[in-house]
C-alpha atoms as a PDB file:
ATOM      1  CA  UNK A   1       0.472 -12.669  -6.896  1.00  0.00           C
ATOM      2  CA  UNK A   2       2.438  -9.322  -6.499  1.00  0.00           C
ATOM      3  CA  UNK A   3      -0.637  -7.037  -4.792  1.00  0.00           C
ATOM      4  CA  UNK A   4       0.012  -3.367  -4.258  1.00  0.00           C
ATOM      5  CA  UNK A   5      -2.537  -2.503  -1.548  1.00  0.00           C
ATOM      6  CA  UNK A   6      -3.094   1.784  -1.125  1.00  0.00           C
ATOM      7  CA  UNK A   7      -5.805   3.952  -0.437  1.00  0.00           C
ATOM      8  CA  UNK A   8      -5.113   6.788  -2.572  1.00  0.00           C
ATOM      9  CA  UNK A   9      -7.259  10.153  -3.070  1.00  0.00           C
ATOM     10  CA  UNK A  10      -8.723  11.089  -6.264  1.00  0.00           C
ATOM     11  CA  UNK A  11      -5.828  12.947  -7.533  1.00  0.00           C
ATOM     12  CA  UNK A  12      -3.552   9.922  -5.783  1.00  0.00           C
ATOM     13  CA  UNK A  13      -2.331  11.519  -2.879  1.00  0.00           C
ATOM     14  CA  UNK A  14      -1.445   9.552  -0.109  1.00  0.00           C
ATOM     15  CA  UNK A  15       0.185  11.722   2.491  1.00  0.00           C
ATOM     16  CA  UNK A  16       1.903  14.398   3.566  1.00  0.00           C
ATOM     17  CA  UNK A  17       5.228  14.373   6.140  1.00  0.00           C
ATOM     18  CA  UNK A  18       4.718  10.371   5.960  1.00  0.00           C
ATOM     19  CA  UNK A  19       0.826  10.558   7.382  1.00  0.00           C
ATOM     20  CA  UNK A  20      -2.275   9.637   6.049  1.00  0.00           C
ATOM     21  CA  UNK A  21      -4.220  12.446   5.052  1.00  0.00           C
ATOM     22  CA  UNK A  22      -8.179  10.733   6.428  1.00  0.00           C
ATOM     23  CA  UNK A  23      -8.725   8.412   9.126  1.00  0.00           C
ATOM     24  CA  UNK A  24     -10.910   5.311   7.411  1.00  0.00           C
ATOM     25  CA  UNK A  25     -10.887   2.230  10.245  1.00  0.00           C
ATOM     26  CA  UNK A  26     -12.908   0.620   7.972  1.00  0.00           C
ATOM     27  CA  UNK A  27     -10.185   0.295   5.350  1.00  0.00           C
ATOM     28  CA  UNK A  28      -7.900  -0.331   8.044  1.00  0.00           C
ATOM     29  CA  UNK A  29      -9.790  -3.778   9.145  1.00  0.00           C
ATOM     30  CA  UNK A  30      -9.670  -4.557   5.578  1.00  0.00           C
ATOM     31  CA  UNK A  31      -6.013  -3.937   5.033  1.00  0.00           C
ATOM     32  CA  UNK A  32      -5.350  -5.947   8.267  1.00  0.00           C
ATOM     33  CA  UNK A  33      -7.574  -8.573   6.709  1.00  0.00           C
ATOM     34  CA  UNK A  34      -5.971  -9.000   3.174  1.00  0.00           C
ATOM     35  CA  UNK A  35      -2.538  -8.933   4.314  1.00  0.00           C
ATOM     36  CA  UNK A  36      -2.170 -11.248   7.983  1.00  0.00           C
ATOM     37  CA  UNK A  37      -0.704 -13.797   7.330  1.00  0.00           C
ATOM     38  CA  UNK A  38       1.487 -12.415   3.834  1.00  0.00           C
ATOM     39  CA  UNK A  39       4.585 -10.419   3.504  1.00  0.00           C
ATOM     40  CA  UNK A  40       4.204  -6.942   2.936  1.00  0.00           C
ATOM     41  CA  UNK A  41       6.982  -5.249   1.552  1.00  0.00           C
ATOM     42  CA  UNK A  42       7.717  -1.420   2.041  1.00  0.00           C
ATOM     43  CA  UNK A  43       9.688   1.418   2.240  1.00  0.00           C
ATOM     44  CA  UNK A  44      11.606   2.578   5.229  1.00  0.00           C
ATOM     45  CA  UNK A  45       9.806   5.732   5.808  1.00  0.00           C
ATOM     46  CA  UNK A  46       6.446   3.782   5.479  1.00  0.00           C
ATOM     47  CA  UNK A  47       7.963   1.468   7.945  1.00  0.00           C
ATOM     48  CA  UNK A  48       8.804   4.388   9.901  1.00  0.00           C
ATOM     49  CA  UNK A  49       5.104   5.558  10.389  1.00  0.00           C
ATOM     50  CA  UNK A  50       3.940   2.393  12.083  1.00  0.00           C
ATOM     51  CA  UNK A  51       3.818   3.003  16.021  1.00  0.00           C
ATOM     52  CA  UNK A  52       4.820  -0.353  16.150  1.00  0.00           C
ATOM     53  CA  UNK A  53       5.039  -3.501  14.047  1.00  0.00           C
ATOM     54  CA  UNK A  54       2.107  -4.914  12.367  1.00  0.00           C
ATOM     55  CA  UNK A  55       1.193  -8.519  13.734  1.00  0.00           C
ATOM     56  CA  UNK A  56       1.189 -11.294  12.283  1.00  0.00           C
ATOM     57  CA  UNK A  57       2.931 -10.147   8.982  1.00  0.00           C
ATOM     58  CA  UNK A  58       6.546 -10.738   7.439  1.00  0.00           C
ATOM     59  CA  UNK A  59       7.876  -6.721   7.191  1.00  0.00           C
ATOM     60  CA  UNK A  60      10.485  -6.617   4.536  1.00  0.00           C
ATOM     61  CA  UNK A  61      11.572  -3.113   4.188  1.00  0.00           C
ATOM     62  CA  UNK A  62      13.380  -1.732   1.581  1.00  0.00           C
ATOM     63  CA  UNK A  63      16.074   1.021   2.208  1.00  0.00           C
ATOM     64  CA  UNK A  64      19.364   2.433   0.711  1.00  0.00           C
ATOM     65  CA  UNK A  65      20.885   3.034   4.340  1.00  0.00           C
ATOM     66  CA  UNK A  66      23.231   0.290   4.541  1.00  0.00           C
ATOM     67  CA  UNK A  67      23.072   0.216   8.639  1.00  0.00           C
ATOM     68  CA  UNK A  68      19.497   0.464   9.278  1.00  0.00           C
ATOM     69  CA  UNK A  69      18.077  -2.785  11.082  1.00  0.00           C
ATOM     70  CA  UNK A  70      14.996  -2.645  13.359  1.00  0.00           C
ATOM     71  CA  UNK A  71      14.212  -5.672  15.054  1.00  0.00           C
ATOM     72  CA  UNK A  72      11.694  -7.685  13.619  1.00  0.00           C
ATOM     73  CA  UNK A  73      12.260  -6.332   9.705  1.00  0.00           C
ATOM     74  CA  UNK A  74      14.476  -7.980   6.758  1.00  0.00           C
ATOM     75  CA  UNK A  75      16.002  -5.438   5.424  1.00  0.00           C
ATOM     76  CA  UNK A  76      16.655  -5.331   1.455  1.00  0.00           C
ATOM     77  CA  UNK A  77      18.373  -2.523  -0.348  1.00  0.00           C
ATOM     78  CA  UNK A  78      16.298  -3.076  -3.800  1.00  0.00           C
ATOM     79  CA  UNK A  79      12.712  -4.223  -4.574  1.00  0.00           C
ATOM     80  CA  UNK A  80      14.526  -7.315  -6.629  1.00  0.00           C
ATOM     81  CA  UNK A  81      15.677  -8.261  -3.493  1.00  0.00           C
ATOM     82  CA  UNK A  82      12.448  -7.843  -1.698  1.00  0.00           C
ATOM     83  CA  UNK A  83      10.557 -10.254  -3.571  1.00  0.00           C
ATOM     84  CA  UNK A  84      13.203 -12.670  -3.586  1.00  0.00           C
ATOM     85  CA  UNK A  85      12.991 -12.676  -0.124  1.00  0.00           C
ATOM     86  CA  UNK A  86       9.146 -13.305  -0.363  1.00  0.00           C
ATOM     87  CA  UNK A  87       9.017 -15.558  -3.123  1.00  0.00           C
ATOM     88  CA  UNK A  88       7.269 -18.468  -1.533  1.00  0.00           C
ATOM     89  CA  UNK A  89       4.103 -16.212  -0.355  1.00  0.00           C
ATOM     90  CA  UNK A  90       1.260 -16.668  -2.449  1.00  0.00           C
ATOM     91  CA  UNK A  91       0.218 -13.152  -2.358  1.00  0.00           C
ATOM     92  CA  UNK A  92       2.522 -10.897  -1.332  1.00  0.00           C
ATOM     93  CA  UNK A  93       1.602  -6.930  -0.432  1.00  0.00           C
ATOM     94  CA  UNK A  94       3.548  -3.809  -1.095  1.00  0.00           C
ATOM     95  CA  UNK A  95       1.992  -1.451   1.056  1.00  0.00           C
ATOM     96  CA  UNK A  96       3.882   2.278   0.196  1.00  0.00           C
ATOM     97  CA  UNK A  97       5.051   4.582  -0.084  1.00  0.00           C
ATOM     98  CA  UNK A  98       4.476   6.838  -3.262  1.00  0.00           C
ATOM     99  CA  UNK A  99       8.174   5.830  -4.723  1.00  0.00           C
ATOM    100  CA  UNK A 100       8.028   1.897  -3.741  1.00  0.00           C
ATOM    101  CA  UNK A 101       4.591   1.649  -5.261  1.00  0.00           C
ATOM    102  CA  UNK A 102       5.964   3.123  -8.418  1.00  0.00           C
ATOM    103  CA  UNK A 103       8.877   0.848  -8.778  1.00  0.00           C
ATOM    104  CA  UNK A 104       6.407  -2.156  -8.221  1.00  0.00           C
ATOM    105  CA  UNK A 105       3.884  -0.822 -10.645  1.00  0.00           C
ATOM    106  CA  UNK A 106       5.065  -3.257 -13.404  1.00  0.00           C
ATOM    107  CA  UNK A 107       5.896  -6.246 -11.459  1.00  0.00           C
ATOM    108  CA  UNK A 108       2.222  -6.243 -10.063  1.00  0.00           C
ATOM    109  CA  UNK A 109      -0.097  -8.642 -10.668  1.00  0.00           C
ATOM    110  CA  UNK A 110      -3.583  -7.340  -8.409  1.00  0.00           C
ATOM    111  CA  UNK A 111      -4.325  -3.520  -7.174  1.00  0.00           C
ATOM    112  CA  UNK A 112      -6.616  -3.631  -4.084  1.00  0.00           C
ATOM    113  CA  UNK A 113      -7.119   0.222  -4.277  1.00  0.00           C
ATOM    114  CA  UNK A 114      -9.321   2.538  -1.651  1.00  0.00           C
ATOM    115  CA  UNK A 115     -10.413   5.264  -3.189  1.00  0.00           C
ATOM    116  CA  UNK A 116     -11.356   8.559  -1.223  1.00  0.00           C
ATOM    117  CA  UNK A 117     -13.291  10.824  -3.055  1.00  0.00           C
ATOM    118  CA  UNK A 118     -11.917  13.852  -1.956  1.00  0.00           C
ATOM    119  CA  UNK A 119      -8.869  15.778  -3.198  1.00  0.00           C
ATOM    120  CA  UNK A 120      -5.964  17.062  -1.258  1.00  0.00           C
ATOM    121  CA  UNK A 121      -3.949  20.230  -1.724  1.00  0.00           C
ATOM    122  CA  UNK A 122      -1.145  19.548   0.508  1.00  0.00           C
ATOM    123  CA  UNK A 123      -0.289  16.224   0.026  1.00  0.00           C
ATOM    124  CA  UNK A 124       3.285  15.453  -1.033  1.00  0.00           C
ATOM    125  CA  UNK A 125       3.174  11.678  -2.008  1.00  0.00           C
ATOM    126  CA  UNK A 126       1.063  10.038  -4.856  1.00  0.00           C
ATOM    127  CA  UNK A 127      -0.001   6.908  -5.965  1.00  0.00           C
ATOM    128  CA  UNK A 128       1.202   6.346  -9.572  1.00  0.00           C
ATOM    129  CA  UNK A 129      -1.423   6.380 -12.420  1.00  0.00           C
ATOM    130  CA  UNK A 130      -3.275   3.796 -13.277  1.00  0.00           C
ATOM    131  CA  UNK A 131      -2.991   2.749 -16.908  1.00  0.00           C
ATOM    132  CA  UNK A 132      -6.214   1.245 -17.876  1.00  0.00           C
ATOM    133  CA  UNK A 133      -4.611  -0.618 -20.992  1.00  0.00           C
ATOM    134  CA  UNK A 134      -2.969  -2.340 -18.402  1.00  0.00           C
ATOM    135  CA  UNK A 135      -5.761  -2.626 -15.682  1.00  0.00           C
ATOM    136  CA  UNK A 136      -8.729  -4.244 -15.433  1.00  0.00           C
ATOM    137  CA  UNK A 137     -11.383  -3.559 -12.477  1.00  0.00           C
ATOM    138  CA  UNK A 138     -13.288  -6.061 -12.020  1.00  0.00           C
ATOM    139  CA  UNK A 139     -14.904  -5.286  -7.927  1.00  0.00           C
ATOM    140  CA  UNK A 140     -15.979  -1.922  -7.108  1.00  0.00           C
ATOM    141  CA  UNK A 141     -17.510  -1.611  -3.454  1.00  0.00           C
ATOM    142  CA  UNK A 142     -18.918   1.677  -1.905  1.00  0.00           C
ATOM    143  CA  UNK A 143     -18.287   2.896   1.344  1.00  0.00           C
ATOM    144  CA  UNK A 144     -20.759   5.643   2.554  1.00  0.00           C
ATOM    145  CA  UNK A 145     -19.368   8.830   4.744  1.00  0.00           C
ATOM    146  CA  UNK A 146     -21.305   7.829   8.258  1.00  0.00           C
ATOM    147  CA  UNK A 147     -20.111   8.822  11.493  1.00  0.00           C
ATOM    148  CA  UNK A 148     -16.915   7.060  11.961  1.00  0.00           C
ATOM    149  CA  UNK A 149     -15.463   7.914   8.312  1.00  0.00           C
ATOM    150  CA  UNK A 150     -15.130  11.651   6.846  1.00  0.00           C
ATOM    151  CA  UNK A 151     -15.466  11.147   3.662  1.00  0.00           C
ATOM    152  CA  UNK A 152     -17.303   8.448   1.129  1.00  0.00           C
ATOM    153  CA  UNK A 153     -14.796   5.883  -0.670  1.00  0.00           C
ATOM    154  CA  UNK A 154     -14.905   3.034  -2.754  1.00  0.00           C
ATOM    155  CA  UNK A 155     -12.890  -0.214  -2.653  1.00  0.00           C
ATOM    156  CA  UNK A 156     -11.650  -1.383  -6.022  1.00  0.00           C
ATOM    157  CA  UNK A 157      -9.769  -4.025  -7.037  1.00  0.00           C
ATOM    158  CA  UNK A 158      -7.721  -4.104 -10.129  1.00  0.00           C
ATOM    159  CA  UNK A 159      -5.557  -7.037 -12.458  1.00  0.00           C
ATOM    160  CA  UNK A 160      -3.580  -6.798 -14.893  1.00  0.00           C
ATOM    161  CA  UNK A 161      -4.791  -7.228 -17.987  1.00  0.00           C
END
C-alpha cells in the first residue's frame, strides 16, 4: 500500500511558510500511530519542519539538492526512487508537502485524510483534489472542537477505486 497521510483544510490548505496552520494533538497521536513502524517518505522542506526526527520511522526524503544529507535520512532525488527504496514496507506513508503529495497522487493506493472544517486565507500549500471517480471513502470519523482542538474535523479514509 502507497498511503498519503495529510490533514488538509476544506479548501486543502496545508500551510503557510512550511507550518501547519491548527494545532490538532489528536491527529497527531493518530499520525504517530499509523505510521511507527513504516517509511514515510517526504519532501525536504517537510523534513525541514520537524524539530527533530520522528522515532521509530524510516525518513526518506526527497530533494533536488544534490549535497543535502542529514543524519538519519536516505536521501532520493525523485519519488521513483523513494519507493524503491521502501519497497519491502507493507504500507508505506508520504506525509507532504503540497508538491510531493501531488506527484504521489496516482501511485497511491489509501488516503488517510484529516479534514478541518475551516478555511484558510493565507495558506500557500494545498492538498491536491480529490477525484471521486478515483476515490472511494469508505470511514468517516468526527472529531468535535473541545478544549484542546480549535476547530471540529473529521478523519476519512479513502481507496482507490
Amino acid at each position: 500500500m502507497i498511503t498519503l497521510i495529510a490533514a488538509a483544510a476544506e479548501d486543502n490548505a496545508l500551510g503557510k511558510d512550511n507550518e501547519l496552520l491548527w494545532h490538532l494533538p489528536d491527529d497527531f497521536k493518530r499520525f504517530k500511530k499509523l505510521t511507527t513502524g513504516h517509511h514515510i517518505i517526504m519532501g525536504r522542506k517537510t523534513f525541514q519542519s520537524f524539530p527533530k526526527l520522528l522515532p521509530n520511522r524510516t525518513h526518506v526524503v526527497i530533494t533536488r539538492q544534490k549535497d543535502y544529507h542529514p543524519e538519519g535520512t536516505h536521501i532520493v532525488h525523485d519519488l521513483d526512487a523513494a519507493l524503491e527504496f521502501a519497497a519491502g514496507d507493507e504500507n508505506i506513508f508520504i506525509i507532504g508537502g503540497g508538491e510531493i503529495y501531488a506527484l504521489a497522487m496516482n501511485r497511491a493506493t489509501h488516503l488517510e485524510l484529516t479534514r478541518v472544517n475551516a478555511n484558510f486565507e493565507n495558506a500557500d500549500t494545498f492538498f491536491p483534489e480529490i477525484d471521486k471517480k478515483q476515490w472511494e471513502l469508505v470511514e468517516k470519523k468526527p472529531h468535535p472542537k473541545d478544549e484542546k482542538h480549535a476547530y471540529h474535523f473529521d478523519y476519512l479514509t479513502y481507496v482507490k477505486r
